[in-house]
N, C-alpha and C. Protein backbone atom coordinates (compact mmCIF):
# COMPACT_ATOMS: atom_id res chain seq x y z
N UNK A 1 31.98 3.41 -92.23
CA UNK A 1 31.63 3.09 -90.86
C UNK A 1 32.48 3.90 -89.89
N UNK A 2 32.12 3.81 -88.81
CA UNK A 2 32.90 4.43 -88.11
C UNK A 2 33.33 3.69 -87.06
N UNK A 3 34.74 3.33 -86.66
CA UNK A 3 35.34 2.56 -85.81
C UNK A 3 36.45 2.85 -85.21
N UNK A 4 35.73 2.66 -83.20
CA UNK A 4 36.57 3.01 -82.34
C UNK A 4 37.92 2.10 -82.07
N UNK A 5 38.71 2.08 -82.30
CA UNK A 5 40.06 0.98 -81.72
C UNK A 5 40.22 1.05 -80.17
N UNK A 6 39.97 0.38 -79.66
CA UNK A 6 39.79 0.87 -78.17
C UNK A 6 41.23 0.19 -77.58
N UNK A 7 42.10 1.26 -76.65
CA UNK A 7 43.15 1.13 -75.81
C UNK A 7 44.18 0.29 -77.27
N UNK A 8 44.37 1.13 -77.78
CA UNK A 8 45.44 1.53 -78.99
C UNK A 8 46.37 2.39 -79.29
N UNK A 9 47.96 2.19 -79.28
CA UNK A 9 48.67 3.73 -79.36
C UNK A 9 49.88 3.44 -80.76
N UNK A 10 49.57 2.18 -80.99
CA UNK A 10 50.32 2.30 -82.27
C UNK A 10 49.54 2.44 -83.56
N UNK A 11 48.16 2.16 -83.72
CA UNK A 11 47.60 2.85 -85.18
C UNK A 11 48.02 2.28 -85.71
N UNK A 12 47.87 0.79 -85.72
CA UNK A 12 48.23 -0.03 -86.83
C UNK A 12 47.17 -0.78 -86.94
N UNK A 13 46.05 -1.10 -86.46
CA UNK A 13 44.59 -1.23 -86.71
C UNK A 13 43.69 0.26 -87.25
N UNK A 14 43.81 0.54 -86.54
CA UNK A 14 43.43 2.02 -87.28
C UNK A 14 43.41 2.56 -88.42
N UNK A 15 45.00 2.37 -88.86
CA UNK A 15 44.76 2.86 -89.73
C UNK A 15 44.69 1.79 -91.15
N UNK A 16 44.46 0.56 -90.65
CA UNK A 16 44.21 -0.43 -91.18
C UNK A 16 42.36 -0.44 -91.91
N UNK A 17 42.18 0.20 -90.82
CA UNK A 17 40.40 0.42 -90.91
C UNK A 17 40.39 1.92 -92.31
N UNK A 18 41.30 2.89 -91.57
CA UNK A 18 41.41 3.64 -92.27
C UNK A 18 41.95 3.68 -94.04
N UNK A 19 42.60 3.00 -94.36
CA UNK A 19 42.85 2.70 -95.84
C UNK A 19 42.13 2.12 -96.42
N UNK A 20 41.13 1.32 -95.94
CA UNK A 20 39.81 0.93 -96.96
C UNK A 20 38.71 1.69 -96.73
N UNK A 21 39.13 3.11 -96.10
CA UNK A 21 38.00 4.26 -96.33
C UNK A 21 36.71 4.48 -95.37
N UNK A 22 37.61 3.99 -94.13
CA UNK A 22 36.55 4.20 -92.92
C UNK A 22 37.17 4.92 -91.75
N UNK A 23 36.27 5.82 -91.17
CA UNK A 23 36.35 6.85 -90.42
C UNK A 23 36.44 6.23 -88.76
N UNK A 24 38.09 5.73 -89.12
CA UNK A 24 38.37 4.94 -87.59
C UNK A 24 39.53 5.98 -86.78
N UNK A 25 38.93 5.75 -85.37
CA UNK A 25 39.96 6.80 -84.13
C UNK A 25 40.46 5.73 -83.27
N UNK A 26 41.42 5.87 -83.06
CA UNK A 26 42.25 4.97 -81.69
C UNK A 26 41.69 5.70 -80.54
N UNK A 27 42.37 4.98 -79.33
CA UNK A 27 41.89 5.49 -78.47
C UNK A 27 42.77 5.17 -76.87
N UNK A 28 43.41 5.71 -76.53
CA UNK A 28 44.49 5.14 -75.94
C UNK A 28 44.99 6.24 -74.28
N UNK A 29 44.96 5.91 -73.69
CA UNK A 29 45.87 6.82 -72.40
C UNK A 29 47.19 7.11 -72.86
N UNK A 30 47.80 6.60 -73.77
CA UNK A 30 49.38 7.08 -74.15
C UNK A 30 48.74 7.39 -75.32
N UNK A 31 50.04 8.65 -76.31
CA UNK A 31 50.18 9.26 -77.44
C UNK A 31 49.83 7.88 -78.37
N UNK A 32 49.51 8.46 -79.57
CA UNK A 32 49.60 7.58 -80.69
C UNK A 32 50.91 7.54 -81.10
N UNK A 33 51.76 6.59 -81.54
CA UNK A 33 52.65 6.35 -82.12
C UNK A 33 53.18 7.19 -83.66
N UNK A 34 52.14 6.76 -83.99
CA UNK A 34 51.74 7.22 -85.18
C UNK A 34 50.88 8.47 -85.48
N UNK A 35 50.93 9.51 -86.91
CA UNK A 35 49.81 10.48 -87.11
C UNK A 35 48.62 9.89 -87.74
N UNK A 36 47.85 10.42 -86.64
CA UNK A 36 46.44 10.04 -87.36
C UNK A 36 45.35 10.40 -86.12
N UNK A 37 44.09 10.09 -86.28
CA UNK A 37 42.92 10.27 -85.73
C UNK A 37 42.93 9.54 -84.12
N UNK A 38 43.58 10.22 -83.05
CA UNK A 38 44.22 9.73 -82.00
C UNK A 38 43.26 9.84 -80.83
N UNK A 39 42.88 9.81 -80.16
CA UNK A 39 42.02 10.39 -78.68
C UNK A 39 42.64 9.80 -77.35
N UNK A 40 43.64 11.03 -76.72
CA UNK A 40 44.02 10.16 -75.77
C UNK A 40 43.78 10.91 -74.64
N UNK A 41 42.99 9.46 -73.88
CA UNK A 41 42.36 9.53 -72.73
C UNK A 41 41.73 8.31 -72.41
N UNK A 42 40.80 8.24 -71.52
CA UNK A 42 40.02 7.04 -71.07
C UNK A 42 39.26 6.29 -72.22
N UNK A 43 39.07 5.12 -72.55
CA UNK A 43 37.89 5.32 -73.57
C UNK A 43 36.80 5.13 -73.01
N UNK A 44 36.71 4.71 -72.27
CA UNK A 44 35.33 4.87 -71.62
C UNK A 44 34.28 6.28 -71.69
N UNK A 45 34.94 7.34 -71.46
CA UNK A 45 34.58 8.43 -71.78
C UNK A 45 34.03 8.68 -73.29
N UNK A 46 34.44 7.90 -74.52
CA UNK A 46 33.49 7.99 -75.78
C UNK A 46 32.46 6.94 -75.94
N UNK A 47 32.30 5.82 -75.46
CA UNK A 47 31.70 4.59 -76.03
C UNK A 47 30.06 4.95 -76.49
N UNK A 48 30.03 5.95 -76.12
CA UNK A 48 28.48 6.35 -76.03
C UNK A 48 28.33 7.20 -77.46
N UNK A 49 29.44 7.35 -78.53
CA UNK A 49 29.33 8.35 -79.12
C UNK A 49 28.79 7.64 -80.53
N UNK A 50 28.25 6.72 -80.79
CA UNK A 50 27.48 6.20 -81.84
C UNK A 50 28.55 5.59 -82.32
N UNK A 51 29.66 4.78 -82.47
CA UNK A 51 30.59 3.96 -82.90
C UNK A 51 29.65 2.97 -83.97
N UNK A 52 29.88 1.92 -84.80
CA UNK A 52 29.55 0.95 -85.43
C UNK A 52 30.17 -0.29 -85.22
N UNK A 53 31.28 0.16 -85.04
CA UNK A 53 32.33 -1.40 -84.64
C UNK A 53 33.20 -0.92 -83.45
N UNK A 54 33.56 -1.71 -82.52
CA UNK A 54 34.78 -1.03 -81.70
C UNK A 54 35.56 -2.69 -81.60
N UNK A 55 37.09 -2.79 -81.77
CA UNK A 55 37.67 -3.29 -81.61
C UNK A 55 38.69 -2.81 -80.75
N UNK A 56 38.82 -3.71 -79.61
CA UNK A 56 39.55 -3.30 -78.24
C UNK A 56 40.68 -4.22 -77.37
N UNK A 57 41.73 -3.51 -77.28
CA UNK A 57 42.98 -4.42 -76.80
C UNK A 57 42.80 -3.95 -75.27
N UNK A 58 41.92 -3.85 -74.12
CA UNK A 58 42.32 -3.92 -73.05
C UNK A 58 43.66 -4.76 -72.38
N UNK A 59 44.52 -4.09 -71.61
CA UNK A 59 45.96 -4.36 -71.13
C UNK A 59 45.65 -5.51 -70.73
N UNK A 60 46.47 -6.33 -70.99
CA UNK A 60 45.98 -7.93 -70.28
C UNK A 60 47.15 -8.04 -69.22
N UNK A 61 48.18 -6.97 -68.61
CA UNK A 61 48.82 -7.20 -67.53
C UNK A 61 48.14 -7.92 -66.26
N UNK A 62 47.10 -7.73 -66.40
CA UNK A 62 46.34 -8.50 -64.75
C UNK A 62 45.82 -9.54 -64.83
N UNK A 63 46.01 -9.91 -66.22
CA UNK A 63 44.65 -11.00 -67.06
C UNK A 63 44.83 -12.11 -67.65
N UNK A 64 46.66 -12.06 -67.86
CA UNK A 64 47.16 -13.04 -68.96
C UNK A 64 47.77 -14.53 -67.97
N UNK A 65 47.25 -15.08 -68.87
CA UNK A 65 47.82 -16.59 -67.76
C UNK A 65 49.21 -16.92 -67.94
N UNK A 66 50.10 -15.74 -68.77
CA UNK A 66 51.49 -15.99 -68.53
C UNK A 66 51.81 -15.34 -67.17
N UNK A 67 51.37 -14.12 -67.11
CA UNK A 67 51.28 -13.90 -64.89
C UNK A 67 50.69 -14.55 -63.86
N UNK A 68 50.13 -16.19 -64.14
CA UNK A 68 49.46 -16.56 -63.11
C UNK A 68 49.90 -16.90 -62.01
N UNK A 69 51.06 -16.23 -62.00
CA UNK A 69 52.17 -16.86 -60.52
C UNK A 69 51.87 -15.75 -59.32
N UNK A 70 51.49 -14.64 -60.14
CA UNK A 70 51.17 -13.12 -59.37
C UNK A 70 49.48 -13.12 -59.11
N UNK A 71 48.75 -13.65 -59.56
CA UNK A 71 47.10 -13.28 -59.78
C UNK A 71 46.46 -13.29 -58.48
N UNK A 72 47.16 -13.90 -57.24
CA UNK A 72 47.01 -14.27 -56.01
C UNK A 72 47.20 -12.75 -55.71
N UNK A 73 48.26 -12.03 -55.50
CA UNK A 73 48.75 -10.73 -55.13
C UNK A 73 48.05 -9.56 -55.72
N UNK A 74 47.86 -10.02 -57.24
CA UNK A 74 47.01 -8.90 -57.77
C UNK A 74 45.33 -8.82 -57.49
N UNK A 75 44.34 -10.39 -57.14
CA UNK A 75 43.26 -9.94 -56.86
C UNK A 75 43.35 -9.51 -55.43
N UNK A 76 44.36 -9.76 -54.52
CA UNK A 76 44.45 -9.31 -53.05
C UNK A 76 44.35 -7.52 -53.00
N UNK A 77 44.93 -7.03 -53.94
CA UNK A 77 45.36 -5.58 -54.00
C UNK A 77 44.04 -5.30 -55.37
N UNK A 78 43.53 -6.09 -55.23
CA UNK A 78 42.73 -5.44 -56.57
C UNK A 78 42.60 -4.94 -57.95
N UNK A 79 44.34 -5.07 -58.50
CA UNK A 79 44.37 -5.01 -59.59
C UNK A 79 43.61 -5.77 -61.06
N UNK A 80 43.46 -6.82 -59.99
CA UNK A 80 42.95 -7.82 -61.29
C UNK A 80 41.14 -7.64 -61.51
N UNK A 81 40.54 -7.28 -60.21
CA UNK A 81 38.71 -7.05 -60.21
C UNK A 81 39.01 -5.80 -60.94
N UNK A 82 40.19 -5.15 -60.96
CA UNK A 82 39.83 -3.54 -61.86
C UNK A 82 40.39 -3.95 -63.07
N UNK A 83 40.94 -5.37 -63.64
CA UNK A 83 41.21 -5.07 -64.72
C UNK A 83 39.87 -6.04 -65.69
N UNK A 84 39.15 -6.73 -64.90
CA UNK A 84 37.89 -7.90 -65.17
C UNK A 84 37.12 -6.83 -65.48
N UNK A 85 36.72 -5.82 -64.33
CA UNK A 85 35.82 -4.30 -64.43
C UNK A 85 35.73 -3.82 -65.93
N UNK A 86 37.07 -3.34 -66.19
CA UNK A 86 37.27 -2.47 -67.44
C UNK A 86 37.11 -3.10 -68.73
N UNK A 87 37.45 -4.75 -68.91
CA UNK A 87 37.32 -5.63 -70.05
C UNK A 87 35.70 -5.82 -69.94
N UNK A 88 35.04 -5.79 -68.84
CA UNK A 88 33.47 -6.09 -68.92
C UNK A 88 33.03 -4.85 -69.36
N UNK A 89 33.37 -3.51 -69.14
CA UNK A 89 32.42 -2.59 -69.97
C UNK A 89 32.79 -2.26 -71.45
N UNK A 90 33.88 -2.79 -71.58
CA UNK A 90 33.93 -3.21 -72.80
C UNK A 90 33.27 -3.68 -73.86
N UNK A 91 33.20 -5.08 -73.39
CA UNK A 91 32.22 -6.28 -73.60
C UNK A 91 31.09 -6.03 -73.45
N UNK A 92 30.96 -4.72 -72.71
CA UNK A 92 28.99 -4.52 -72.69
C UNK A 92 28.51 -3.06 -73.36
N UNK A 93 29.68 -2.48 -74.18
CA UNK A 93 29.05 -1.71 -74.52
C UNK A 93 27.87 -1.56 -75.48
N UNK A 94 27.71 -0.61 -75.77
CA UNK A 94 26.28 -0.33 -76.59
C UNK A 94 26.70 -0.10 -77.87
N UNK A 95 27.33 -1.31 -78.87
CA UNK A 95 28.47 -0.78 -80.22
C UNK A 95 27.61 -1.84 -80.83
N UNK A 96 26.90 -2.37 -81.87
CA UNK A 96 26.51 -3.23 -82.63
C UNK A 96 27.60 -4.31 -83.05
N UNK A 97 28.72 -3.66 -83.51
CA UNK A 97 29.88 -4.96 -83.69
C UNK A 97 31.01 -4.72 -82.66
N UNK A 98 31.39 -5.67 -82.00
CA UNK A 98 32.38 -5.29 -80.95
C UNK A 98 33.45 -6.65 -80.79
N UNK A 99 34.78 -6.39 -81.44
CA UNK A 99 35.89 -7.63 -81.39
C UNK A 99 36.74 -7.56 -79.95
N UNK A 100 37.08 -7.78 -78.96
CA UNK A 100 37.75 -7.86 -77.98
C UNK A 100 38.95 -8.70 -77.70
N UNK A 101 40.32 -7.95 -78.35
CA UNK A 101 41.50 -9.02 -77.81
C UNK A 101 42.52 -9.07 -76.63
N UNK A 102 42.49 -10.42 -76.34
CA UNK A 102 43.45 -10.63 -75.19
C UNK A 102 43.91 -11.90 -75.32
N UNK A 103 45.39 -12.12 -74.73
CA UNK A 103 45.89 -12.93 -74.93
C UNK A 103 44.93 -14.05 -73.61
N UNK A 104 45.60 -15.81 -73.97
CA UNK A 104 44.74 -16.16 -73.08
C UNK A 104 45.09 -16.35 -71.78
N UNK A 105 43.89 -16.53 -71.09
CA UNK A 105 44.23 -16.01 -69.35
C UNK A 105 42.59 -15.80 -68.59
N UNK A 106 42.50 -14.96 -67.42
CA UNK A 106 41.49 -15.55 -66.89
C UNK A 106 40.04 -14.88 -67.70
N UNK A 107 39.70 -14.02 -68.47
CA UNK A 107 38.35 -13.55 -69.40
C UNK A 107 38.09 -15.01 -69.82
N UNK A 108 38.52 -15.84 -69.79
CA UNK A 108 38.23 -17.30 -70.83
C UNK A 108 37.27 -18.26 -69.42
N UNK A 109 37.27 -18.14 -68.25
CA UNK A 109 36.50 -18.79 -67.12
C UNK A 109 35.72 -17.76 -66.88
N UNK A 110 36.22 -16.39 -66.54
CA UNK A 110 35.72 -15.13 -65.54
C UNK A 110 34.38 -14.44 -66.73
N UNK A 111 34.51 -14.45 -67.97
CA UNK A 111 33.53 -14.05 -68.76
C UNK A 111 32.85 -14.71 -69.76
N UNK A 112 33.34 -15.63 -70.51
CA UNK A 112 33.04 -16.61 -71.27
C UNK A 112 34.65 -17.23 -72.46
N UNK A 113 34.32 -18.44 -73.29
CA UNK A 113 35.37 -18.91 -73.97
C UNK A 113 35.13 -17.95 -74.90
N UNK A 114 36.97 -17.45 -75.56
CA UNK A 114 36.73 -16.65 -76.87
C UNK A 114 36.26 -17.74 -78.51
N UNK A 115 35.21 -16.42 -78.88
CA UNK A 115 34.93 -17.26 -80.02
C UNK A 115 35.90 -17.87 -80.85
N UNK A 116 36.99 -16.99 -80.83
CA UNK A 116 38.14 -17.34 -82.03
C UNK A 116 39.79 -17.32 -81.09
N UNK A 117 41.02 -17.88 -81.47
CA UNK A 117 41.71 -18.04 -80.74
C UNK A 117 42.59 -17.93 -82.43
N UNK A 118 43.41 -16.72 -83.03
CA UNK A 118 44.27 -16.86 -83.85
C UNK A 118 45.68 -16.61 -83.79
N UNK A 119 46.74 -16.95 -84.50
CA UNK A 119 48.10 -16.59 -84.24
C UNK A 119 48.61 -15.88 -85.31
N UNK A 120 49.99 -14.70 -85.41
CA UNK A 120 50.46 -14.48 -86.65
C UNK A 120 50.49 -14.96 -87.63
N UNK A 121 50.98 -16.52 -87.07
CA UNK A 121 51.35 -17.13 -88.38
C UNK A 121 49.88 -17.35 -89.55
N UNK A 122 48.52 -17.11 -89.01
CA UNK A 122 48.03 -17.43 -89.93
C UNK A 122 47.33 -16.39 -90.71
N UNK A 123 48.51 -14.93 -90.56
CA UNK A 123 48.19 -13.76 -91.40
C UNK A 123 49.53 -13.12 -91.76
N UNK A 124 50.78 -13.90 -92.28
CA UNK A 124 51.47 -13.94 -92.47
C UNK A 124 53.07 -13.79 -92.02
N UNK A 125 53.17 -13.96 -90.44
CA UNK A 125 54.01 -13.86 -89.95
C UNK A 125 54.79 -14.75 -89.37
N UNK A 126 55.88 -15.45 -89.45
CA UNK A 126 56.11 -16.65 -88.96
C UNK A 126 56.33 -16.51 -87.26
N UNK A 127 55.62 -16.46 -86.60
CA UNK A 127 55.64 -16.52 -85.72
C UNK A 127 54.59 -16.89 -84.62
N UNK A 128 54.78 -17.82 -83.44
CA UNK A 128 53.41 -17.76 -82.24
C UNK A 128 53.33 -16.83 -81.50
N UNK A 129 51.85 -16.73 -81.02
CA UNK A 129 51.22 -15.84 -80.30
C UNK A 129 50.33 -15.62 -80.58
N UNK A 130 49.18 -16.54 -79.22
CA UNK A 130 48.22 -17.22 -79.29
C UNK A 130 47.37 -16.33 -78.74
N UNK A 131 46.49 -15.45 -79.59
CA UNK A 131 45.55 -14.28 -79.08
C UNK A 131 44.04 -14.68 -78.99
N UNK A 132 43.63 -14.24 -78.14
CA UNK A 132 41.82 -14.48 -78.27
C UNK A 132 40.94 -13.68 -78.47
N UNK A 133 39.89 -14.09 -79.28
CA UNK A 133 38.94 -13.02 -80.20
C UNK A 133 37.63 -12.76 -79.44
N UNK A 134 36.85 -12.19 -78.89
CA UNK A 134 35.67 -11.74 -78.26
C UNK A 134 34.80 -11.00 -78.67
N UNK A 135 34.01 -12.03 -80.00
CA UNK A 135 33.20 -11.16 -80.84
C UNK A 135 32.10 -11.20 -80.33
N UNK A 136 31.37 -9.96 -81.40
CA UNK A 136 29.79 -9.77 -80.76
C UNK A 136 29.94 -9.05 -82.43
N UNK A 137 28.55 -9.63 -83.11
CA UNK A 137 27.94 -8.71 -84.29
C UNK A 137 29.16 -9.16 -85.45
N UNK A 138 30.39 -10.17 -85.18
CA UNK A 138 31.16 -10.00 -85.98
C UNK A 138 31.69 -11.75 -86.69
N UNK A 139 32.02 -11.73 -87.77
CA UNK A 139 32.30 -13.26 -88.28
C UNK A 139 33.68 -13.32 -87.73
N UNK A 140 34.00 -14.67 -87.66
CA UNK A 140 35.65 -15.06 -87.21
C UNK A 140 36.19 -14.62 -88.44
N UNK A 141 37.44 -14.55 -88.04
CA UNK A 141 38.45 -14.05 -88.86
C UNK A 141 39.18 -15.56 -90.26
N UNK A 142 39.06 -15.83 -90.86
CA UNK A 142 39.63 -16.14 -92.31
C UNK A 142 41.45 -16.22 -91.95
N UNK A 143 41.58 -17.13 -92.01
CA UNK A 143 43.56 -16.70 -92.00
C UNK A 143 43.61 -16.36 -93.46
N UNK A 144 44.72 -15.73 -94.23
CA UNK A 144 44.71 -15.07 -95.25
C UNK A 144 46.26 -15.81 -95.89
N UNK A 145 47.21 -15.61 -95.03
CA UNK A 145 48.39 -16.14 -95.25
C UNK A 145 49.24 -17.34 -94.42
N UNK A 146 49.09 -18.43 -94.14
CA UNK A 146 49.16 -19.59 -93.04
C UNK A 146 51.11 -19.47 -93.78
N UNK A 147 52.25 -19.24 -92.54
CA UNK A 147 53.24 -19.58 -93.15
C UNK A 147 53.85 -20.66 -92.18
N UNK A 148 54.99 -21.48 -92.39
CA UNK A 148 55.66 -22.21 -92.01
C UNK A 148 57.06 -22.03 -91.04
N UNK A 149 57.83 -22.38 -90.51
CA UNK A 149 58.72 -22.23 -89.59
C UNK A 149 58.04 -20.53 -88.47
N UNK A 150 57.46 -21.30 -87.72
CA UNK A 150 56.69 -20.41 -86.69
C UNK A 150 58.01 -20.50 -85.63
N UNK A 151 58.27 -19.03 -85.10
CA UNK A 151 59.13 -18.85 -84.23
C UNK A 151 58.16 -17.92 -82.71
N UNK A 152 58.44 -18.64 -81.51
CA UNK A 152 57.92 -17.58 -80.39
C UNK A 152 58.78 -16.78 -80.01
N UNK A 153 59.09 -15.33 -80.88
CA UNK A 153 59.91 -14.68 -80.75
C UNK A 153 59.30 -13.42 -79.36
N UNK A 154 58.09 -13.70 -79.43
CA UNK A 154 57.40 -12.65 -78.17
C UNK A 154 57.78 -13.20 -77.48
N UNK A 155 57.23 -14.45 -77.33
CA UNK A 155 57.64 -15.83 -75.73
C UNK A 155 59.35 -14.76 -75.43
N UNK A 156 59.91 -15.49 -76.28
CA UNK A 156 61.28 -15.19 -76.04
C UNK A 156 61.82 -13.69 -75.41
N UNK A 157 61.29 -12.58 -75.85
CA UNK A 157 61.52 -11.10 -76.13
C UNK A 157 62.09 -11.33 -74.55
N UNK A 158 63.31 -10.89 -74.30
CA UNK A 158 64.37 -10.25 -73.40
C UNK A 158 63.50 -9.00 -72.10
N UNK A 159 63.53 -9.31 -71.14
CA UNK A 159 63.35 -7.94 -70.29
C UNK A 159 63.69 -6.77 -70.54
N UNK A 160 62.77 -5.23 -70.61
CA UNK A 160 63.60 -3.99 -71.31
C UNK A 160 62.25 -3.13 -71.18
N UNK A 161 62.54 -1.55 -71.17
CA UNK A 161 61.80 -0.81 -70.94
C UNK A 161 60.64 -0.90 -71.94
N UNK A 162 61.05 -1.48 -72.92
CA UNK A 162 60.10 -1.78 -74.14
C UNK A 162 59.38 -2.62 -74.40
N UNK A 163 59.69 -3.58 -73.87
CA UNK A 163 59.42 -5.08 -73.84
C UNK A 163 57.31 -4.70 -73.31
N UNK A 164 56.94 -4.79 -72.66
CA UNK A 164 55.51 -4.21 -72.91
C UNK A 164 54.88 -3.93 -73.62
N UNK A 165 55.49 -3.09 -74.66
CA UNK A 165 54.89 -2.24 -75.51
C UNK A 165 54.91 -2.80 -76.57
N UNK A 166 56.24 -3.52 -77.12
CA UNK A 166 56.03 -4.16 -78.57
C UNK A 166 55.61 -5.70 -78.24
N UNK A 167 55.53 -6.29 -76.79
CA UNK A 167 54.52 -7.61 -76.65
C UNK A 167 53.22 -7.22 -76.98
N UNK A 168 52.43 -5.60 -76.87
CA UNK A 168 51.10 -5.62 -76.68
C UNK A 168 50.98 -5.01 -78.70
N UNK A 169 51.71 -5.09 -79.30
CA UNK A 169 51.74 -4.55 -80.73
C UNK A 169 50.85 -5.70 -81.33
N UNK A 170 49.60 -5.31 -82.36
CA UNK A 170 48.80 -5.95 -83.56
C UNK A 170 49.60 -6.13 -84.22
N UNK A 171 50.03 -7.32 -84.98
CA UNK A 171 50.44 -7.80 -86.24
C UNK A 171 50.18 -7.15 -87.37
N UNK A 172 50.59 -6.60 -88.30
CA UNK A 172 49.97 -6.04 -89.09
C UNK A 172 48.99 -6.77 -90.41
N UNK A 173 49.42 -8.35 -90.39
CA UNK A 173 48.52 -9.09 -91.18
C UNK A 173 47.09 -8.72 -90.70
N UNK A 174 47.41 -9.37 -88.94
CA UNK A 174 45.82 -9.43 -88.66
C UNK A 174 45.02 -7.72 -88.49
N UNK A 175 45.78 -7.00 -88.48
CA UNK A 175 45.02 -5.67 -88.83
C UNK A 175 44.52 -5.60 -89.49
N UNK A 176 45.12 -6.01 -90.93
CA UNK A 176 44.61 -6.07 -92.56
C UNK A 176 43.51 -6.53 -92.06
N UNK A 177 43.45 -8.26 -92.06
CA UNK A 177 42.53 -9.23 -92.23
C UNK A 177 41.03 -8.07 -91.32
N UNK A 178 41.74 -7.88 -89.87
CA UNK A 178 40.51 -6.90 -89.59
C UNK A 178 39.39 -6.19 -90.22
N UNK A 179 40.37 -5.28 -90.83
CA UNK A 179 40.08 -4.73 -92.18
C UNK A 179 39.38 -5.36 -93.02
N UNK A 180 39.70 -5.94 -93.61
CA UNK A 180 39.40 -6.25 -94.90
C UNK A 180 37.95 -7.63 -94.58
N UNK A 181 37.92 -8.41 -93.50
CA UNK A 181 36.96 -9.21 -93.44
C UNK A 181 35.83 -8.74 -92.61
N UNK A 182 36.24 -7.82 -91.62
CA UNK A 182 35.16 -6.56 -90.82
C UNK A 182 34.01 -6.12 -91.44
N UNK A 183 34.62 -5.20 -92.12
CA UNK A 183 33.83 -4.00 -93.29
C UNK A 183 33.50 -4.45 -94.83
C-alpha cells in the first residue's frame, strides 16, 4: 500500500508502515529526524497523489484543551480557524483510509467525537496520554500490550526548547499496532 504520514518528522510511524513492506512517506514542514522516505513541505500539496491510507498528526498547538486558557486570544488572532481549516482538509481528503490524531481538545465539538480515544499504556508503555483517533475506512485499534504503574510523564515534561517536539512524538507501540492492525 502506499501510505502518507501526514505532518510527521520523526519516522517512527513511517517507518513502522515501512517494515511490514509498505511504500510509506512522511510528510512534514521540518526535516525528518530520521533517514528515510521524507517530503518536506506542506502536505497539502500531495494529498491528491493516489495515497491508500494517510495517517495524520496535525499540530494540536491551537486545538488541545490543555491551552484552553489561550483559545479566546487565539480564535481572536485567528490562529485557531487556521488550525480547525487545516485538520478539516485533512479529514476531507480524497484517501480511502484516513486515521487522524490529536490530543483531546476542541475537533471533539468543532468536527465530530473521536472514534477511538487510546493511551501508551495500552501498547506498551507505562505511561498517560490520552490521544484521539479520527478514523475513516479504518478498524479501532486492538491494545496489544496493557501495562501497569502508568506514569504522566508528558503531563509532567519541564519547559525547554524541546519540550514540543518530544510532547508531539508517536509511541512506538502504537506505531507498531498502526502497522500491524492497518495493513
Amino acid at each position: 500500500m502506499r501510505i502518507l504520514v501526514a505532518c510527521e518528522f520523526s519516522g517512527r510511524v513511517r517507518d513502522a508502515f515501512k517494515a511490514k513492506g509498505h511504500l510509506a512517506m512522511s510528510c512534514d514542514i521540518l526535516p525528518s529526524e530520521t533517514p528515510g522516505y521524507h517530503y518536506q513541505r506542506d502536505v497539502l500539496t500531495i494529498l491528491d497523489k493516489g495515497w491508500d491510507m494517510m495517517i495524520a498528526f496535525p499540530p494540536c498547538t491551537h486545538l488541545t484543551v490543555s491551552g484552553a486558557r489561550w483559545w479566546k486570544e487565539k480564535r481572536a488572532d485567528g490562529r485557531q480557524q487556521e488550525a480547525i481549516r487545516f485538520f478539516m482538509l485533512l479529514a476531507g481528503a480524497n484517501i480511502p483510509r484516513i486515521a487522524i490524531e490529536n490530543p483531546v481538545g476542541i475537533m471533539s465539538t468543532h468536527y465530530r467525537k473521536p472514534d477511538q480515544i487510546v493511551q501508551p499504556w495500552h501498547f506498551g508503555h507505562g505511561e498517560t496520554k490520552a490521544t484521539c483517533l479520527w478514523l475513516s475506512g479504518l478498524p479501532l485499534l486492538t491494545p496489544t500490550d496493557i501495562v501497569d504503574g502508568r506514569e504522566p510523564r508528558i503531563h509532567k515534561m519541564a519547559p525547554g526548547p524541546q519540550r514540543a517536539k518530544l510532547r508531539s512524538l508517536t509511541y512506538q507501540g502504537i506505531a507498531d499496532a498502526m502497522a500491524d492492525q492497518w495493513t
